[in-house]
N, C-alpha and C. Protein backbone atom coordinates (compact mmCIF):
# COMPACT_ATOMS: atom_id res chain seq x y z
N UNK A 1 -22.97 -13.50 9.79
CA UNK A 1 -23.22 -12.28 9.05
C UNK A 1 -23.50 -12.64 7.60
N UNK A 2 -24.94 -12.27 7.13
CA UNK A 2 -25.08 -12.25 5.56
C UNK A 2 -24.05 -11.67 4.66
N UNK A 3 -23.67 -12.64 3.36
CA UNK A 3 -22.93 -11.65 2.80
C UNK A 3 -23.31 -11.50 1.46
N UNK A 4 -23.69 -9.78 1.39
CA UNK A 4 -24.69 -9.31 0.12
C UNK A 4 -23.73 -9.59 -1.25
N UNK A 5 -25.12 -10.02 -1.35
CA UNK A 5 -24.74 -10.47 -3.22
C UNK A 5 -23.27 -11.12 -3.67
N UNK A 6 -23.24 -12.61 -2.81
CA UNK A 6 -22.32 -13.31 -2.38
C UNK A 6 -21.29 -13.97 -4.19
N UNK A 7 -22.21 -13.64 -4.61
CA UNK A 7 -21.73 -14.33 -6.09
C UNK A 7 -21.50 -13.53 -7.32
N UNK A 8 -21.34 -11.92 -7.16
CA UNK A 8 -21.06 -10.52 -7.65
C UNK A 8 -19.39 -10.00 -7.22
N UNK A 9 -18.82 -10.02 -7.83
CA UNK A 9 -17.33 -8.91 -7.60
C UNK A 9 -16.63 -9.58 -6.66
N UNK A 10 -16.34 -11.09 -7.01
CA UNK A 10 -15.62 -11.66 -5.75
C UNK A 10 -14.79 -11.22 -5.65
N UNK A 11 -13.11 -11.19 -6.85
CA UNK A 11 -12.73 -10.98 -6.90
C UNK A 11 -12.03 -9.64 -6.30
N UNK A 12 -12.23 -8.97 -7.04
CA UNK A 12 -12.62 -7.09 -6.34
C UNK A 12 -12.92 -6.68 -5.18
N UNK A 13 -13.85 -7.71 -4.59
CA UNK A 13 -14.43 -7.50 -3.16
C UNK A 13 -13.34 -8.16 -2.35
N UNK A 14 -12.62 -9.56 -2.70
CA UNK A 14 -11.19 -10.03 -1.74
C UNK A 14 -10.35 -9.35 -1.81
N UNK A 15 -9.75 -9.00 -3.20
CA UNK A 15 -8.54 -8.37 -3.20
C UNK A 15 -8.40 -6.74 -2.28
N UNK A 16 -9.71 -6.29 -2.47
CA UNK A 16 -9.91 -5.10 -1.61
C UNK A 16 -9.95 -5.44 0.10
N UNK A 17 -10.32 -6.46 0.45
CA UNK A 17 -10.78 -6.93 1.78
C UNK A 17 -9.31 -7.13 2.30
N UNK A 18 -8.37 -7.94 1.48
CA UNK A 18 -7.15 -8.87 2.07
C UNK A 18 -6.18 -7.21 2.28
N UNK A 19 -6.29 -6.76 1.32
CA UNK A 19 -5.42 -5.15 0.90
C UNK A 19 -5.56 -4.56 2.28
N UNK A 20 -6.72 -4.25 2.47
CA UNK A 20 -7.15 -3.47 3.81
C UNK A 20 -6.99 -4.15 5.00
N UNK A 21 -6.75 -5.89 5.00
CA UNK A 21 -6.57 -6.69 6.29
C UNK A 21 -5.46 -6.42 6.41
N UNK A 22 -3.76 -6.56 5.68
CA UNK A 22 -3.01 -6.36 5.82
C UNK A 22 -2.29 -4.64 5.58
N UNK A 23 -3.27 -3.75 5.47
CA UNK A 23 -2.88 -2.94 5.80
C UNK A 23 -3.28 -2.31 7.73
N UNK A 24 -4.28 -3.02 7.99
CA UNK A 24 -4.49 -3.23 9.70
C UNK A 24 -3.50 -3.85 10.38
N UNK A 25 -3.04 -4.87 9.87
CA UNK A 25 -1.76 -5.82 10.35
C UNK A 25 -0.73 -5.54 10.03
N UNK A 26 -0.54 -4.13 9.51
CA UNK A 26 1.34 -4.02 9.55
C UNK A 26 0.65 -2.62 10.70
N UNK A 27 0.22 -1.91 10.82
CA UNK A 27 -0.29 -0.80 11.74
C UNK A 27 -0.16 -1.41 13.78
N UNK A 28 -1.50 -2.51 13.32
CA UNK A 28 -1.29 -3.27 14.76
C UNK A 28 0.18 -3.62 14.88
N UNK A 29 0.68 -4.53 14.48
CA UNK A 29 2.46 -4.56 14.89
C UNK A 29 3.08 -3.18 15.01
N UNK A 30 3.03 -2.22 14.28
CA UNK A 30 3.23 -0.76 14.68
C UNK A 30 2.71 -0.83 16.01
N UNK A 31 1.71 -0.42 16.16
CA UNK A 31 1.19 -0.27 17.45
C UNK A 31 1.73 -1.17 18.33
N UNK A 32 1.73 -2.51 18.29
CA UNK A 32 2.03 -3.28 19.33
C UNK A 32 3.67 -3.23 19.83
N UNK A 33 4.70 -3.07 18.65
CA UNK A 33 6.16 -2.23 19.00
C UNK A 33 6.09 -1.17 19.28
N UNK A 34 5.42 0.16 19.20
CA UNK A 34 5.31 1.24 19.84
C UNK A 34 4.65 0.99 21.59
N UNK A 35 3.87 0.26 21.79
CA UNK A 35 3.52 -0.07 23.03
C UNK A 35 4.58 -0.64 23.70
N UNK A 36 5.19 -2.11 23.43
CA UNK A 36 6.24 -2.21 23.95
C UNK A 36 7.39 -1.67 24.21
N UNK A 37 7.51 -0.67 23.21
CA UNK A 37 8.45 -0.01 23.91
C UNK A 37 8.45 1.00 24.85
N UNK A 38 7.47 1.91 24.57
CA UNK A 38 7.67 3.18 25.18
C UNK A 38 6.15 2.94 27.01
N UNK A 39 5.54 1.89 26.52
CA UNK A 39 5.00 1.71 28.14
C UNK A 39 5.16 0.53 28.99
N UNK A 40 6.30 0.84 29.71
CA UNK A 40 6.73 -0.44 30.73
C UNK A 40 5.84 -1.20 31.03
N UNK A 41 4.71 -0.92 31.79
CA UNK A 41 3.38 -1.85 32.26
C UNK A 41 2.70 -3.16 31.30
N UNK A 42 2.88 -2.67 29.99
CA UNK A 42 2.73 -2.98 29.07
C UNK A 42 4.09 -4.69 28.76
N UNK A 43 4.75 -4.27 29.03
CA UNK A 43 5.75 -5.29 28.30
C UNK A 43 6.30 -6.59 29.27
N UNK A 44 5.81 -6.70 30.35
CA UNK A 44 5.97 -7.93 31.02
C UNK A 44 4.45 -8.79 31.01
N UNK A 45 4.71 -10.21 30.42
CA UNK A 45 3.65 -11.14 30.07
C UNK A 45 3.05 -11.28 31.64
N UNK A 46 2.05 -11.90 31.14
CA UNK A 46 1.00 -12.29 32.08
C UNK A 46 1.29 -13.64 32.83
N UNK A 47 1.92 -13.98 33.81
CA UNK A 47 2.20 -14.69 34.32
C UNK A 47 3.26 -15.72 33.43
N UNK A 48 3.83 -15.00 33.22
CA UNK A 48 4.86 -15.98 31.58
C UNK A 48 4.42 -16.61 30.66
N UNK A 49 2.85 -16.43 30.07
CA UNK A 49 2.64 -16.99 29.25
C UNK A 49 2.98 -16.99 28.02
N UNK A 50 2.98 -17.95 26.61
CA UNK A 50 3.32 -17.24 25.20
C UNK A 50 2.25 -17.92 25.03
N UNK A 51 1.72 -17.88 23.17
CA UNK A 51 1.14 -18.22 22.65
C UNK A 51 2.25 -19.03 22.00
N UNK A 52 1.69 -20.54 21.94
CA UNK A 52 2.19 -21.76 22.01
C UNK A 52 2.95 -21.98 20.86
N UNK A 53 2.83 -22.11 19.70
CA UNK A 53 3.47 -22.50 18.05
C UNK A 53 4.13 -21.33 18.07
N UNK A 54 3.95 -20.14 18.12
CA UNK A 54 4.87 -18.37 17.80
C UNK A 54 6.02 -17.87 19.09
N UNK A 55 5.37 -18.31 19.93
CA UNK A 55 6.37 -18.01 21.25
C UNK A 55 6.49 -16.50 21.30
N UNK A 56 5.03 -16.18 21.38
CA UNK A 56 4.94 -14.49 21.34
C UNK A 56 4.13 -14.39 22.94
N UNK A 57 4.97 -13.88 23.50
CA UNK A 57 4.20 -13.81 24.52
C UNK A 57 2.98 -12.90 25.17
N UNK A 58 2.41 -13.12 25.94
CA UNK A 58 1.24 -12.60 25.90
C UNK A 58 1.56 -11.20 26.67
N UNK A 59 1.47 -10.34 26.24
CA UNK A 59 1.67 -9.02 26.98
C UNK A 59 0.29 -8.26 27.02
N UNK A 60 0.56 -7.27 27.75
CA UNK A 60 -0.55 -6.38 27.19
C UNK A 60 -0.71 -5.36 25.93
N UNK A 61 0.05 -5.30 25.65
CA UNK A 61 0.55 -4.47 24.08
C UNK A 61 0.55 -5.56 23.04
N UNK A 62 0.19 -6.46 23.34
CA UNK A 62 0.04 -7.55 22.17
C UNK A 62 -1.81 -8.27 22.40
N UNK A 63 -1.92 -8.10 23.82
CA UNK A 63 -3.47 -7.90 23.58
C UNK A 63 -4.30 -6.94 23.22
N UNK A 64 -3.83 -5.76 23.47
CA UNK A 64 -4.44 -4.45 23.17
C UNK A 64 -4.31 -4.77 21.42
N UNK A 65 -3.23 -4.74 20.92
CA UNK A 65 -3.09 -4.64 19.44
C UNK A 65 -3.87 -5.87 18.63
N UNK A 66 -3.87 -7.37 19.10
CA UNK A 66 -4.38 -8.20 18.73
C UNK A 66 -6.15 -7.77 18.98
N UNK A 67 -6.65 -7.48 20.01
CA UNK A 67 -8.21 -7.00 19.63
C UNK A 67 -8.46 -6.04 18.93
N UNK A 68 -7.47 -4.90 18.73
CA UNK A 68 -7.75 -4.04 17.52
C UNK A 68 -7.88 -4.80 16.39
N UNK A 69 -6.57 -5.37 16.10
CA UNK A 69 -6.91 -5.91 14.62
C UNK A 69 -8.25 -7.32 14.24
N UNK A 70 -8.74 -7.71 15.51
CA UNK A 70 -9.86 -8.61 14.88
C UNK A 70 -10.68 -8.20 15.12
N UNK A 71 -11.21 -6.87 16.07
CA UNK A 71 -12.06 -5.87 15.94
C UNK A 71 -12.24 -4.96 14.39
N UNK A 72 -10.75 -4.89 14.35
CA UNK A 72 -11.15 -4.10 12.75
C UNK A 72 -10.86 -4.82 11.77
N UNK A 73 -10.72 -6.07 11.92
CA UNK A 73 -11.10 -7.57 10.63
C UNK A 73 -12.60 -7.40 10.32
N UNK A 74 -13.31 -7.49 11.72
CA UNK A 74 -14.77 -7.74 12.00
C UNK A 74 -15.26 -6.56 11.15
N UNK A 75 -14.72 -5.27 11.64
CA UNK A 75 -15.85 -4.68 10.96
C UNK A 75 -15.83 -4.14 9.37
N UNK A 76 -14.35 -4.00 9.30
CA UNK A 76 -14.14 -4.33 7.79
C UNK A 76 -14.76 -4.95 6.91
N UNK A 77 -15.27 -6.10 7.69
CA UNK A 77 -15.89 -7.46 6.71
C UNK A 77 -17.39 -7.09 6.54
N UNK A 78 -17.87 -6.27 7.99
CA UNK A 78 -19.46 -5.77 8.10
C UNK A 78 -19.34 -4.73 6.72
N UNK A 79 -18.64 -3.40 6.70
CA UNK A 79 -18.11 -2.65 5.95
C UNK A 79 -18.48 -2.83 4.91
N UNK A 80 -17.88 -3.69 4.40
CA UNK A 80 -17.55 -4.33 3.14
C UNK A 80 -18.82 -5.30 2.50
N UNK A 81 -19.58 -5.56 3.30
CA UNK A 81 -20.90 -6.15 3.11
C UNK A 81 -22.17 -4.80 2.97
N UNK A 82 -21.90 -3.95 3.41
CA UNK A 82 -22.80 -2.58 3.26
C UNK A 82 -23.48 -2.35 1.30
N UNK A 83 -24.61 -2.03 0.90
CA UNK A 83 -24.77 -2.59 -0.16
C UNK A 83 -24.22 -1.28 -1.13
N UNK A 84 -23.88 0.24 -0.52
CA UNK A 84 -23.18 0.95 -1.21
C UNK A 84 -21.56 0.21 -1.98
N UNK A 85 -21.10 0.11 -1.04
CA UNK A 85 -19.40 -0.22 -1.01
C UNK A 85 -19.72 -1.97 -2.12
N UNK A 86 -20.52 -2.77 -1.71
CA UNK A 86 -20.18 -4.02 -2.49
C UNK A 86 -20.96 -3.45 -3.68
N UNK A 87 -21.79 -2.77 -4.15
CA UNK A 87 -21.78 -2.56 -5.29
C UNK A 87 -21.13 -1.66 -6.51
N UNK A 88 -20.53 -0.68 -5.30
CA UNK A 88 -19.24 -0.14 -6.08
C UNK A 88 -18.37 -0.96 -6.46
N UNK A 89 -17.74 -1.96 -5.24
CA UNK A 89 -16.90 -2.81 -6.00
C UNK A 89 -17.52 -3.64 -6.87
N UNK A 90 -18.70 -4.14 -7.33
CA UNK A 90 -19.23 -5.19 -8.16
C UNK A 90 -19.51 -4.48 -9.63
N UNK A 91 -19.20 -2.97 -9.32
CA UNK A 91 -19.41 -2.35 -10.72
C UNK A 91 -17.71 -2.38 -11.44
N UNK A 92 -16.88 -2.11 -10.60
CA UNK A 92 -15.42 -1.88 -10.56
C UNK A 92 -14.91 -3.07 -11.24
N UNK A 93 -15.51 -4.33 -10.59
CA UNK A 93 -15.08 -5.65 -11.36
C UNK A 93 -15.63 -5.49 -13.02
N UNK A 94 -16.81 -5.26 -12.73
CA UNK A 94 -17.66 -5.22 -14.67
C UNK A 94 -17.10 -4.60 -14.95
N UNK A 95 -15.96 -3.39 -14.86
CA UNK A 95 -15.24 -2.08 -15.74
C UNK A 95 -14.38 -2.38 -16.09
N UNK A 96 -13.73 -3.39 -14.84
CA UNK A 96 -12.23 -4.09 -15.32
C UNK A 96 -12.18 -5.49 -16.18
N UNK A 97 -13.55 -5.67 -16.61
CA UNK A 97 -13.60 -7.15 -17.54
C UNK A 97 -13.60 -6.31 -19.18
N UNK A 98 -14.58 -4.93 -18.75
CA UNK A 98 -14.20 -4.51 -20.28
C UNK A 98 -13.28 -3.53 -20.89
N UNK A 99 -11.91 -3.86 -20.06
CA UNK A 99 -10.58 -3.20 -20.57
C UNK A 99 -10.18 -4.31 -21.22
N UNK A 100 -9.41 -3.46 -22.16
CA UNK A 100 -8.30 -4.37 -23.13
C UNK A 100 -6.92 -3.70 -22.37
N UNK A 101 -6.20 -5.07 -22.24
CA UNK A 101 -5.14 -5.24 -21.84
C UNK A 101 -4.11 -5.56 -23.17
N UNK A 102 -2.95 -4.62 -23.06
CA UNK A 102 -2.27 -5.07 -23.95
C UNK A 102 -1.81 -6.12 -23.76
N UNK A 103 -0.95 -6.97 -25.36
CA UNK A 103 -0.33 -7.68 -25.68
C UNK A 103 1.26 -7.39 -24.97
N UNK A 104 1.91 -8.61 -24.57
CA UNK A 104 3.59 -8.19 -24.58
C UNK A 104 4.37 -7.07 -25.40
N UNK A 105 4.17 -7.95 -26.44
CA UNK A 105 4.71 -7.10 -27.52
C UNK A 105 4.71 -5.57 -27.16
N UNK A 106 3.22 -5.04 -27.31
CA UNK A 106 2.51 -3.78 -26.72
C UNK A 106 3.12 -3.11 -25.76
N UNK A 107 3.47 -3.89 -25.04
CA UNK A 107 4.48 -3.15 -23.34
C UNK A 107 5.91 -3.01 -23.67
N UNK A 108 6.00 -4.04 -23.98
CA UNK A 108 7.93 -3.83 -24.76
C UNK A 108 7.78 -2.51 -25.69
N UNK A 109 7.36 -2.67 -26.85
CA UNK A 109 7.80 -1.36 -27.51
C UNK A 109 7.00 -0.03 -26.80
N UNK A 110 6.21 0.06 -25.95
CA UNK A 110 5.74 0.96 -25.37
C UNK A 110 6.93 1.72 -24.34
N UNK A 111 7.14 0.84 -23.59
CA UNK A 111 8.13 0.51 -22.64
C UNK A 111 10.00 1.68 -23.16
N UNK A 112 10.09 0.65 -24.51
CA UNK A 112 11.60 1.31 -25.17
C UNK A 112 11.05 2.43 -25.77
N UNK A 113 10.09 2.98 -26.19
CA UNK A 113 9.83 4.54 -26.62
C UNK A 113 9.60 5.53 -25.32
N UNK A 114 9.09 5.25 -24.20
CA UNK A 114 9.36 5.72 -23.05
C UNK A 114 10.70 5.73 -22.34
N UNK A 115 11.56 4.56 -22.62
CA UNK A 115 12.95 4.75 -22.67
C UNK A 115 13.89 6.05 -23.11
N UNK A 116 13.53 5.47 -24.69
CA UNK A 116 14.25 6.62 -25.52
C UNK A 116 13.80 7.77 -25.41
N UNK A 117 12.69 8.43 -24.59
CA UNK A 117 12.13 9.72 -24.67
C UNK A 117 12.63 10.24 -23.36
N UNK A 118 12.84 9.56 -22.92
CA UNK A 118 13.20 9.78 -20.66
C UNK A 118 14.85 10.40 -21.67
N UNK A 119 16.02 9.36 -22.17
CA UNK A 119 17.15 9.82 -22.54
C UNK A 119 17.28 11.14 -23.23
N UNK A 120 16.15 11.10 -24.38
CA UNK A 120 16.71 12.44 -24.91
C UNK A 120 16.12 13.75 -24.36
N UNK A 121 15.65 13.52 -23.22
CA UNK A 121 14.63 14.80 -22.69
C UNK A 121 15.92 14.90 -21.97
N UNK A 122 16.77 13.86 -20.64
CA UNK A 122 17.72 14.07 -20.15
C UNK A 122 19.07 14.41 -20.91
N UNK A 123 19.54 14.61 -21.62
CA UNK A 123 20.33 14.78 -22.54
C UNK A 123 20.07 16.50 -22.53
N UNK A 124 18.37 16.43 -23.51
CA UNK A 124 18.10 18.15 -23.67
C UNK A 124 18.59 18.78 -22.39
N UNK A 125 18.02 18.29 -21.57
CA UNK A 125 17.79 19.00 -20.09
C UNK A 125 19.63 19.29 -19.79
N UNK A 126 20.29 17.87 -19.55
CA UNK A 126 21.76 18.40 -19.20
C UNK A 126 22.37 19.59 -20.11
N UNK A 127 21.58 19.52 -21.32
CA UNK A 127 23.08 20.11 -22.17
C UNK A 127 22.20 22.02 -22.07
N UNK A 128 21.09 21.65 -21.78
CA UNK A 128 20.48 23.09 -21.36
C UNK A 128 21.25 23.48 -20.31
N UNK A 129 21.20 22.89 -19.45
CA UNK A 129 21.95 23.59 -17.72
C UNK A 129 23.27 23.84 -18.15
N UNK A 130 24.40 22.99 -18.65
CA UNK A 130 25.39 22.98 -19.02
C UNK A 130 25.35 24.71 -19.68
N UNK A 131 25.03 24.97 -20.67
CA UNK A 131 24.80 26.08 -21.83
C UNK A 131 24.54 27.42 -20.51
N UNK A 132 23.71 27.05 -19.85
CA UNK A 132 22.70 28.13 -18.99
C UNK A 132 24.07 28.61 -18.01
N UNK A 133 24.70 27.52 -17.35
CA UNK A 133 25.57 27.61 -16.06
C UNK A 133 27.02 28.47 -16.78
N UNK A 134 27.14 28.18 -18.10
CA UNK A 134 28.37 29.05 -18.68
C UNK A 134 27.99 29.86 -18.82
N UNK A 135 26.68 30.38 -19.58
CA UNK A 135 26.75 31.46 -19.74
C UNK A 135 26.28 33.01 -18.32
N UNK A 136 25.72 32.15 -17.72
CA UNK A 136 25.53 32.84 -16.27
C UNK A 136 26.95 33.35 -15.36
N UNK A 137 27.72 32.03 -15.66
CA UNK A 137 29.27 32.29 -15.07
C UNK A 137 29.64 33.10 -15.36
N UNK A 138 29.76 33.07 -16.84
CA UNK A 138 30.37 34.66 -17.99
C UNK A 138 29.76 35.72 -17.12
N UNK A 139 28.59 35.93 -17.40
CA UNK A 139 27.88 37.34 -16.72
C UNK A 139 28.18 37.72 -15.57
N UNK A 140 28.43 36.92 -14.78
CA UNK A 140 28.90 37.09 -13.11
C UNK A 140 30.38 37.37 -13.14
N UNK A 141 30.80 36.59 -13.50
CA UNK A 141 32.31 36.56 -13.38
C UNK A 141 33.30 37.02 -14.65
N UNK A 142 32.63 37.79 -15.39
CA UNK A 142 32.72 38.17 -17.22
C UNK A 142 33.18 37.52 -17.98
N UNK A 143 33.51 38.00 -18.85
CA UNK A 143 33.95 37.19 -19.90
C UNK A 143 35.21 37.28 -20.09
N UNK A 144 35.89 35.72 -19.91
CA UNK A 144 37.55 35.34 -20.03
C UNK A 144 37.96 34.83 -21.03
């Protein structure tokens, strides 16, 4: 399979590719423990075989799930070669070369003023409810 404009948005184009492979591969194991469990036919190997180094044996809920996921490796990768999608991502990479990224520094004190603003909003907020819940009590239950 050609792959368009092989030397554009590598980056962008793997990290998106691997993201989406392993989001197929925690699904297939979903699938392939949902198969084993809930369809008997399914969960006795094929003449006792495993696959040799993993000692996973060959079931049918582990073949069913294993051709999904290199069926949808495969076409992911076709996907992902389509010249809409690789040039979105090849623009996505050029957008993310011309951000400025802060400095440390930049995140630390960013960081402790988002701190100190989370505290005194929680503070406002408790000592509001606090104020609100007495004086609601009073009204309900009058004044003692």
């Amino acid at each position: 399979m050609k792959v368009y404009k092989p030397d554009q948005g590598r980056m962008t184009r793997m990290a998106s590719f691997w993201s989406l492979v392993l989001l197929l591969l925690f699904g297939c194991t979903f699938l392939y423990d949902t198969l084993s469990n809930y369809v008997a036919a399914l969960k006795t190997p094929f003449g006792g075989l495993s696959i040799p180094i993993v000692s996973i044996p060959l079931t049918g809920a582990f073949l069913i799930a294993f051709v999904i996921f290199a069926g949808g490796t495969a076409w992911l990768f076709a996907w992902m070669q389509r010249p809409k999608v690789a040039d979105f991502l090849i623009e996505v990479e050029g957008e993310l070369r011309k951000v400025t990224w802060p400095s440390g520094q930049e995140v630390v004190n960013a960081s402790i003023v988002v701190v100190i603003t989370v505290t005194v909003l929680m503070g406002f907020l408790a000592g509001s409810d606090y104020v609100i819940n007495i004086l609601v009590d009073r009204l309900i239950f009058g004044w003692a």
